[in-house]
Structures are given as structure tokens and as C-alpha cells.
Protein backbone atom coordinates (compact mmCIF):
# COMPACT_ATOMS: atom_id res chain seq x y z
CA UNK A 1 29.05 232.72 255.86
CA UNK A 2 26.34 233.45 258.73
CA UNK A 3 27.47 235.36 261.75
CA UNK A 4 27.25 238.36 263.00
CA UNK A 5 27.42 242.67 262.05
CA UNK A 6 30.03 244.12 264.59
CA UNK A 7 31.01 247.28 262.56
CA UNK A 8 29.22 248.94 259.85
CA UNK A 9 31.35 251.29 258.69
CA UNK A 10 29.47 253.40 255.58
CA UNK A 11 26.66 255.14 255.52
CA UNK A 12 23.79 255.36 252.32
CA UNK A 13 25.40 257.79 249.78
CA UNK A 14 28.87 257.35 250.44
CA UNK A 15 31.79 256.91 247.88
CA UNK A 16 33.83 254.34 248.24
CA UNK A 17 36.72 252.79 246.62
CA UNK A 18 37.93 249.25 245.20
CA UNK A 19 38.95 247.92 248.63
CA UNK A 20 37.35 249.97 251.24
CA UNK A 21 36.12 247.99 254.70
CA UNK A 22 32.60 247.96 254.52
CA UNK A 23 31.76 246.40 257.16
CA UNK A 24 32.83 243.72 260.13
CA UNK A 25 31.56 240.40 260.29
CA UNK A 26 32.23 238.00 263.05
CA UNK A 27 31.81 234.19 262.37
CA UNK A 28 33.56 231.22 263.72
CA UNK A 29 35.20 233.56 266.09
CA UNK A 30 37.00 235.58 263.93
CA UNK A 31 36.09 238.94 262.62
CA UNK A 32 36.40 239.36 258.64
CA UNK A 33 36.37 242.60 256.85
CA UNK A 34 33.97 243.03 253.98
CA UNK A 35 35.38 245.07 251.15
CA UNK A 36 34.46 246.78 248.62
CA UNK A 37 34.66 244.98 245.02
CA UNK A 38 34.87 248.34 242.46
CA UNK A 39 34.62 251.71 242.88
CA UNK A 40 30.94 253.16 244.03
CA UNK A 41 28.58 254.39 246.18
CA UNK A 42 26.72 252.82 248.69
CA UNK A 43 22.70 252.75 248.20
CA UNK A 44 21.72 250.78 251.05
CA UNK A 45 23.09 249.28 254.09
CA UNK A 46 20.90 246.39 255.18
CA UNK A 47 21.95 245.74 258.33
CA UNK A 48 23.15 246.97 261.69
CA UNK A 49 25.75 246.42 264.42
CA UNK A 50 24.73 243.13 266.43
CA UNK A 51 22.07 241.45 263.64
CA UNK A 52 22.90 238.60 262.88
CA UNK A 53 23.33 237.57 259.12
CA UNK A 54 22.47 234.34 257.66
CA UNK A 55 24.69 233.00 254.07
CA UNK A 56 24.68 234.85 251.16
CA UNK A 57 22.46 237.43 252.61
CA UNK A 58 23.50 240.77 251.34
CA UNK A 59 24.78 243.38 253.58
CA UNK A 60 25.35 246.27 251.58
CA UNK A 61 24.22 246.83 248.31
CA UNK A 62 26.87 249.39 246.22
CA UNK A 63 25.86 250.84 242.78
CA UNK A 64 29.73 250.78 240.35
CA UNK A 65 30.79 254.64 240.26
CA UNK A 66 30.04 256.16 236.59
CA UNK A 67 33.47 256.78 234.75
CA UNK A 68 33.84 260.36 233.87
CA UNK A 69 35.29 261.38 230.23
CA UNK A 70 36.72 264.13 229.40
């Protein structure tokens, strides 16, 4: 849904887990938390606070977390 960034809250190269706010957006005047889908670790953040975001842009891209064996 279009709108607009008013948190970003990771950084490139951060870990994050299955349900982690990503970021804030703000559409039909209401703000909606974007979470994280898996476990992973965030390769690019493609937007700031304030830019506005059209539909299905993508905000952050995340790369899935490589399960470790033992």
C-alpha cells in the first residue's frame, strides 16, 4: 500500500528475527509496522524516514539466516 517511511528501524547487516519491526509505514492515516517474515539479516534498506513509497515497492530487502548444524 503507498504511503509513507516514518521509522526505519534496522540498519544493513543486522540480524533479525521472525517478527521483528522493520520499519513504520504510514498510509491512510494509520501507521503499520512492517515485520520481518523469517529469520535473517538485512542487506539493504531502500528507503528513508519521510520518502514516500509507492505499492509493492520493496523497502527492505532481508537475505533467510543460514541454519547451523551441529
Amino acid at each position: 500500500m503507498p504511503g509513507f517511511i516514518r521509522k526505519v528501524l534496522v540498519v544493513n547487516g543486522q540480524t533479525v528475527k521472525k517478527g521483528d519491526r522493520l520499519a513504520v509505514l504510514e498510509a491512510m492515516k494509520m501507521e503499520h509496522a512492517l515485520t520481518a517474515p523469517f529469520d535473517g539479516i538485512v542487506k539493504q534498506v531502500f528507503f528513508k524516514e519521510g520518502d514516500r513509497v509507492g505499492q509493492d515497492e520493496i523497502i527492505v530487502k532481508l537475505e533467510a539466516e543460514a541454519k547451523k548444524t551441529t
